[in-house]
N, C-alpha and C. Protein backbone atom coordinates (compact mmCIF):
# COMPACT_ATOMS: atom_id res chain seq x y z
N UNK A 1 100.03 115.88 126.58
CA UNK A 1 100.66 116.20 125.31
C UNK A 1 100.72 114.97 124.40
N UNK A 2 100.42 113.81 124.71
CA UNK A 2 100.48 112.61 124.02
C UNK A 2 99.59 112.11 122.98
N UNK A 3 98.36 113.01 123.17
CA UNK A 3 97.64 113.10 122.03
C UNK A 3 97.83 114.05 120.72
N UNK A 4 98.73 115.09 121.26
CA UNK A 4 98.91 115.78 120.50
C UNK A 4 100.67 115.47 119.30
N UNK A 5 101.34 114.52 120.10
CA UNK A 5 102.23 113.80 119.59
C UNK A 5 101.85 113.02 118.28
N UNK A 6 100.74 112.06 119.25
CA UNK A 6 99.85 110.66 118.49
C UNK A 6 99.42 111.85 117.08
N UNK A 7 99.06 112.79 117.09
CA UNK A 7 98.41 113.49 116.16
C UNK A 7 99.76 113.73 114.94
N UNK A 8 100.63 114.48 115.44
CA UNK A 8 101.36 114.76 114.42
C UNK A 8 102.22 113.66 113.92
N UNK A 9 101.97 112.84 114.46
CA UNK A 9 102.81 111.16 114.08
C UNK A 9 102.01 110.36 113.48
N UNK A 10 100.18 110.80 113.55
CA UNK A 10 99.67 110.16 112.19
C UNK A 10 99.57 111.23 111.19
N UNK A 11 100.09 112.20 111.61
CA UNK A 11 100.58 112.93 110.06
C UNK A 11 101.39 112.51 109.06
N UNK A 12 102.56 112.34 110.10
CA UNK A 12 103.43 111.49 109.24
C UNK A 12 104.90 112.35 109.96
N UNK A 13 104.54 112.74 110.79
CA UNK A 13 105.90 113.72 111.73
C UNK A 13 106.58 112.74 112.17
N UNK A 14 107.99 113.27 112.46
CA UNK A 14 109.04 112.14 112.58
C UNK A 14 109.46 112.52 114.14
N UNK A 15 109.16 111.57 115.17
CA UNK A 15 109.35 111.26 116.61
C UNK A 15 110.44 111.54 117.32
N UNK A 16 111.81 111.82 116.50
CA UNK A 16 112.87 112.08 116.73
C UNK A 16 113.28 113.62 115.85
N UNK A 17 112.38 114.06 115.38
CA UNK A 17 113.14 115.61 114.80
C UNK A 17 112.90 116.68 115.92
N UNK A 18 113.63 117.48 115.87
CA UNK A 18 113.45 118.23 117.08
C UNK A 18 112.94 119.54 116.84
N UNK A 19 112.12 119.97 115.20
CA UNK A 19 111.18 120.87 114.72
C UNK A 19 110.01 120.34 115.11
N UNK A 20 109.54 118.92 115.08
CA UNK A 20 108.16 118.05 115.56
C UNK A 20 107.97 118.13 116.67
N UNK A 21 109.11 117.93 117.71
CA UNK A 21 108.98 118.54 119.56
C UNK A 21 108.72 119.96 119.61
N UNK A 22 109.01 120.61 118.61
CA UNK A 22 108.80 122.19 118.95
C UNK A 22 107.29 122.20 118.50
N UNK A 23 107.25 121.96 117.50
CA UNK A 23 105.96 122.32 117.17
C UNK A 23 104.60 121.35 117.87
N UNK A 24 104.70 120.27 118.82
CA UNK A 24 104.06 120.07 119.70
C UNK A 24 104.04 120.97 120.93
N UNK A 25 105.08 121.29 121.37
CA UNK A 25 104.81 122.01 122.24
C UNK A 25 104.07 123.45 122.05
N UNK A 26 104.38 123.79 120.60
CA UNK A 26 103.60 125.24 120.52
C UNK A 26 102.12 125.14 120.28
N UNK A 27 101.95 123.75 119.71
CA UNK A 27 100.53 123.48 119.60
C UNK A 27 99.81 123.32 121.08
N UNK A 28 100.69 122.74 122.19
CA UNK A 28 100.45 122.51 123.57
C UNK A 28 100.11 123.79 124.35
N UNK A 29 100.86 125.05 124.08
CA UNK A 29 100.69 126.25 124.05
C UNK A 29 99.56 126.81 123.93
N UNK A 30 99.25 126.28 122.57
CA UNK A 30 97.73 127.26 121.86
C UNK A 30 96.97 126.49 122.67
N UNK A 31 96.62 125.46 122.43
CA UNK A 31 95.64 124.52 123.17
C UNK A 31 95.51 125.49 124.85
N UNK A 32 96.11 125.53 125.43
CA UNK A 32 95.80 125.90 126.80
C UNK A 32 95.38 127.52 126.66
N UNK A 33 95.42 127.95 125.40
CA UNK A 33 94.37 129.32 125.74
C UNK A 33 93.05 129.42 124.86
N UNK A 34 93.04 128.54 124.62
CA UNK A 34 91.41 128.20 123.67
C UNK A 34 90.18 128.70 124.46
N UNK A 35 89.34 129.43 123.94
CA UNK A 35 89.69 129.20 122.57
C UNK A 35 89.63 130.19 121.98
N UNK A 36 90.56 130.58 122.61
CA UNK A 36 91.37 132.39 122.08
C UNK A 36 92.85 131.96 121.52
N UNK A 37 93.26 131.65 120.02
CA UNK A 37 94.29 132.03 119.61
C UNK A 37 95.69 132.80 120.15
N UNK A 38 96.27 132.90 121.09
CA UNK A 38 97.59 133.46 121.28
C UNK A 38 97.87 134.22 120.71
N UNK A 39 98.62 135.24 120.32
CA UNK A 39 99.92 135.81 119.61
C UNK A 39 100.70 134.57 119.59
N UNK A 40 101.54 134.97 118.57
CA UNK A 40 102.71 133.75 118.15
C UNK A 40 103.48 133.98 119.15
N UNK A 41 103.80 135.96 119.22
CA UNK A 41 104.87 135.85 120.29
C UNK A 41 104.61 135.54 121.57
N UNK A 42 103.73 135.08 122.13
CA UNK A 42 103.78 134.46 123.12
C UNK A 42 103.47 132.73 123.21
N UNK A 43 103.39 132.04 122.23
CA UNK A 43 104.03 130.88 122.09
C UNK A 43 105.65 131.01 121.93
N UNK A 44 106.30 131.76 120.94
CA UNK A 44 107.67 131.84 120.91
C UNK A 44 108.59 132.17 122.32
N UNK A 45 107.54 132.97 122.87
CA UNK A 45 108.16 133.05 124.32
C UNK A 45 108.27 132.12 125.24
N UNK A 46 107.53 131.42 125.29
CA UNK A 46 107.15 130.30 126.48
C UNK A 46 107.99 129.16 125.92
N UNK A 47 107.86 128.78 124.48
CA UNK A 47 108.81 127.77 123.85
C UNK A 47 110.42 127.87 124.06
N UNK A 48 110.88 129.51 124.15
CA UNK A 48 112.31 129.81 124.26
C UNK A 48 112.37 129.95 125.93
N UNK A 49 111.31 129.58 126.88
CA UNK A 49 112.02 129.68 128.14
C UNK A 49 111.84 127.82 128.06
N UNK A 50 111.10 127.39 128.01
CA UNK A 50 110.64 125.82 128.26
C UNK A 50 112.30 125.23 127.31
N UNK A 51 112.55 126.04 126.07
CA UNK A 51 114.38 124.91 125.47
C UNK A 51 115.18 126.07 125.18
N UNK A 52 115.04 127.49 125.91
CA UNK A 52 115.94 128.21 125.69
C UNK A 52 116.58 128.01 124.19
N UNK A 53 116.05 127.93 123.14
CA UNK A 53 116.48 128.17 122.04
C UNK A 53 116.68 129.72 121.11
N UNK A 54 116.66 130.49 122.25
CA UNK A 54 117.38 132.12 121.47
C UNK A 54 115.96 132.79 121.17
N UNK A 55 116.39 133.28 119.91
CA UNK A 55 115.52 134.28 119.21
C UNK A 55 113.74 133.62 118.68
N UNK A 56 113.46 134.59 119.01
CA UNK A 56 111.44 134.52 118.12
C UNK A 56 111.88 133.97 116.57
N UNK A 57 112.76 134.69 116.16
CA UNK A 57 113.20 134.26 114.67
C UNK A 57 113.79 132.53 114.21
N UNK A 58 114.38 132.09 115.61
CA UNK A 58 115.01 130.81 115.42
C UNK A 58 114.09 129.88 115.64
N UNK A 59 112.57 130.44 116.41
CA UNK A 59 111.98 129.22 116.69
C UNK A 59 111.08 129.48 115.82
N UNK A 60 110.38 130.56 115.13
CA UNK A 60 109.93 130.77 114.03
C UNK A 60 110.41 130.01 112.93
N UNK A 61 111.74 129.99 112.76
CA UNK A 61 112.42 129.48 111.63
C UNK A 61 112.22 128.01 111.84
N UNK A 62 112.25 126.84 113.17
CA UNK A 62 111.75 125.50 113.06
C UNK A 62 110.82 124.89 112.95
N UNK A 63 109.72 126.25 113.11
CA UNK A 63 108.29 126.00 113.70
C UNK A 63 107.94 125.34 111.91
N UNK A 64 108.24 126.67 110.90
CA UNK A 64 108.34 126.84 109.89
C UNK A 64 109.10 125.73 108.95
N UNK A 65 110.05 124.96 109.07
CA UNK A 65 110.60 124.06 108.75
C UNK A 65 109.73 122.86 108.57
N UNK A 66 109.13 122.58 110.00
CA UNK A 66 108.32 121.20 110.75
C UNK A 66 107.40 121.39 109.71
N UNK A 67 106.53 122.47 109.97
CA UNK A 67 105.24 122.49 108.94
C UNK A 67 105.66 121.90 107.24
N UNK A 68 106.32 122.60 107.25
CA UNK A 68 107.07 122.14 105.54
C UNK A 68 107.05 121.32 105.50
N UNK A 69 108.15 120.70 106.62
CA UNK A 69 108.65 118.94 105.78
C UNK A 69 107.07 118.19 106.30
N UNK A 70 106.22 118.92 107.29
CA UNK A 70 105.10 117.40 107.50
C UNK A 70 104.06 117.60 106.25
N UNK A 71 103.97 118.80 105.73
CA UNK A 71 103.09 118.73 104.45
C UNK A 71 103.39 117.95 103.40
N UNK A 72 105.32 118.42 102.95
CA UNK A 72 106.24 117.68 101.91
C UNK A 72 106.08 116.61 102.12
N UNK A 73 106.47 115.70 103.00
CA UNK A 73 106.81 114.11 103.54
C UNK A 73 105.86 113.36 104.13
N UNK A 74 105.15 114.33 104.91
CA UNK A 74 103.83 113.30 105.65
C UNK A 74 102.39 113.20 104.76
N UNK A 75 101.60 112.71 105.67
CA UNK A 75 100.15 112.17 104.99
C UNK A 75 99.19 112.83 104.94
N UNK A 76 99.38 113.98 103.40
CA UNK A 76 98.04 114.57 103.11
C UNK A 76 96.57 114.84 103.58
N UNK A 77 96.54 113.22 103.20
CA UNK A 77 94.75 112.50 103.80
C UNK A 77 94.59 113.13 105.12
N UNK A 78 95.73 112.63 105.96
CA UNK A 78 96.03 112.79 107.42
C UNK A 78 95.48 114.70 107.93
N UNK A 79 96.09 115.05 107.35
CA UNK A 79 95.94 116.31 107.71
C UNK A 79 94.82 116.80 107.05
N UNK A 80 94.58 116.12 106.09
CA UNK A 80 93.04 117.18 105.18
C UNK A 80 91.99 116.92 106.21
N UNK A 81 92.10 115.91 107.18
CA UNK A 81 91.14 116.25 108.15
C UNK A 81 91.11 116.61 109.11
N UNK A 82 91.76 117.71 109.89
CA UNK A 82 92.02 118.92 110.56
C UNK A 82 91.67 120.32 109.49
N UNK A 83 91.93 120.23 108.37
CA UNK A 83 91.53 121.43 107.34
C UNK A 83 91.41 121.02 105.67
N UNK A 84 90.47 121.06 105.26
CA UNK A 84 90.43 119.87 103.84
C UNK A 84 91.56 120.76 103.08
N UNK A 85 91.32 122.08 102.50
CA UNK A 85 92.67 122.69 102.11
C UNK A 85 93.87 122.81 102.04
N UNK A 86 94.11 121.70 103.69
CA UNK A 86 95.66 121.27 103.22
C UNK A 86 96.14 120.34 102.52
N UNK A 87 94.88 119.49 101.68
CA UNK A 87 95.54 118.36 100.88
C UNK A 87 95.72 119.21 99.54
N UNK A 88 96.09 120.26 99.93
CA UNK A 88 96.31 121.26 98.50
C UNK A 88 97.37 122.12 98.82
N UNK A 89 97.03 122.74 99.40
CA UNK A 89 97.60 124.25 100.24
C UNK A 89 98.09 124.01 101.55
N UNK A 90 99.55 124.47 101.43
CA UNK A 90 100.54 123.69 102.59
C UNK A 90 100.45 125.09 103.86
N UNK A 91 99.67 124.65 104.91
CA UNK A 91 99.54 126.02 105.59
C UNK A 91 100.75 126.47 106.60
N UNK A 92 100.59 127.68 106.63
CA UNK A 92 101.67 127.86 107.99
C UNK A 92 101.59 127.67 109.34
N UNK A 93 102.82 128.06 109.87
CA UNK A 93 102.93 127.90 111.59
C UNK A 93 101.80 128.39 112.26
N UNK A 94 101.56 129.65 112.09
CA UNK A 94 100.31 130.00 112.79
C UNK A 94 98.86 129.17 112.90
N UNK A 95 98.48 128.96 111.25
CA UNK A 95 97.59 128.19 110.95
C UNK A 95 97.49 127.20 111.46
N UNK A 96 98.48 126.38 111.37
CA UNK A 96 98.72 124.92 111.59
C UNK A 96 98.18 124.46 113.35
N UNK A 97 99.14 125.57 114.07
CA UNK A 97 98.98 125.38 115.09
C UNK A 97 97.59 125.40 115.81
N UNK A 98 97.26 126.67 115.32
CA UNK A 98 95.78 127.17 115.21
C UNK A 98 94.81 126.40 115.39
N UNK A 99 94.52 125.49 114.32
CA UNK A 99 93.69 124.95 113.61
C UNK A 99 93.91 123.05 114.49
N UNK A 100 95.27 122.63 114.60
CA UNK A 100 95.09 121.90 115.58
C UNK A 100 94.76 121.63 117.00
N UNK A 101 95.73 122.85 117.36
CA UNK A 101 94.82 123.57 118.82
C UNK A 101 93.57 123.19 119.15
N UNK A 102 92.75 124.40 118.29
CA UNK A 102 91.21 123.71 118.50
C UNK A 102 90.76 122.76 118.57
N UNK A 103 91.35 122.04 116.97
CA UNK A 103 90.44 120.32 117.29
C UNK A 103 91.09 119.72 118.69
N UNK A 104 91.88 119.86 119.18
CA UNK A 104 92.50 119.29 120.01
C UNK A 104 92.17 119.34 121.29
N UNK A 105 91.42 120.90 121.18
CA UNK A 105 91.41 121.50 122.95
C UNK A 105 90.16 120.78 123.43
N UNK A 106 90.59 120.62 124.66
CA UNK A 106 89.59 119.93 125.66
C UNK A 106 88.43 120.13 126.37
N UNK A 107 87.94 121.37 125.70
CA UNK A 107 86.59 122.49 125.86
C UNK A 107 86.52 123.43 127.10
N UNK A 108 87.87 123.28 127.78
CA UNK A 108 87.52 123.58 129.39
C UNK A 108 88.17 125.13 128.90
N UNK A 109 87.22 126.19 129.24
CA UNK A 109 88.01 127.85 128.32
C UNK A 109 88.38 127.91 130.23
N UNK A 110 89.61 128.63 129.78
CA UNK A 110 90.76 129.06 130.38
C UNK A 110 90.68 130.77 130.77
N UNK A 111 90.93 131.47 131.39
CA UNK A 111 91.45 132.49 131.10
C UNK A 111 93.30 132.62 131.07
N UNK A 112 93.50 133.85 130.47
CA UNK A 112 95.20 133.91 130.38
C UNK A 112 95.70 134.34 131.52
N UNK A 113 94.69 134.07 132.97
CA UNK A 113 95.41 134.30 134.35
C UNK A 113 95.04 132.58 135.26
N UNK A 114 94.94 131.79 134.41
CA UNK A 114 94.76 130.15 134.78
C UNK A 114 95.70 129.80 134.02
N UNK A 115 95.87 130.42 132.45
CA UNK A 115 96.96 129.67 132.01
C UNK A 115 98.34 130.17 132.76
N UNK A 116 98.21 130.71 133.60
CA UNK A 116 99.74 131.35 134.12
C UNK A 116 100.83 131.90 133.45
């Protein structure tokens, strides 16, 4: 997961918010079923047993936050190269995750009875 940290921290994600831990881990998520996309709700699921944080809606709602403030606050440049459109267009949770996932994943395809 440390690359995927290193990633959102040369975004410009802040090491101590605890929307930036979520949203590594959901990116950690996607990554292990590449390179087949997830349902969200089953990132939201696995994220609410891994910090028991409640509802699909509450972790939706940080996932959603993180993305915001790293588009608002972090480094454009940074991210236009994962998707050139975001040095314009601030994408969402799904996307985001999505789209890092891939660059991220480690080519080894999985099925969703390896990912456990």
């Amino acid at each position: 997961m440390k690359d995927i940290q290193d990633a959102i921290l040369d975004m410009g994600g802040r090491q101590s918010g605890e929307g930036t831990g979520l949203l590594c881990m959901a990116i950690e998520e996607a990554r292990r079923y590449q390179p087949v996309m997830p349902q969200m709700k089953v990132i939201w699921n696995s994220l609410n047993r891994r910090v028991g944080k409640g509802s699909a809606k509450t972790i939706s709602k940080a996932l959603e936050r993180a993305v915001h403030d790293l588009w608002l606050y972090g480094d454009r440049e940074v991210m236009a190269t994962y998707r050139r459109s975001w040095l314009y267009d601030r994408p969402g949770p799904k996307e985001f995750i999505s789209v890092v996932a891939a660059r991220l994943w480690d080519g080894v395809e999985r099925t969703p009875e390896q990912v456990g």
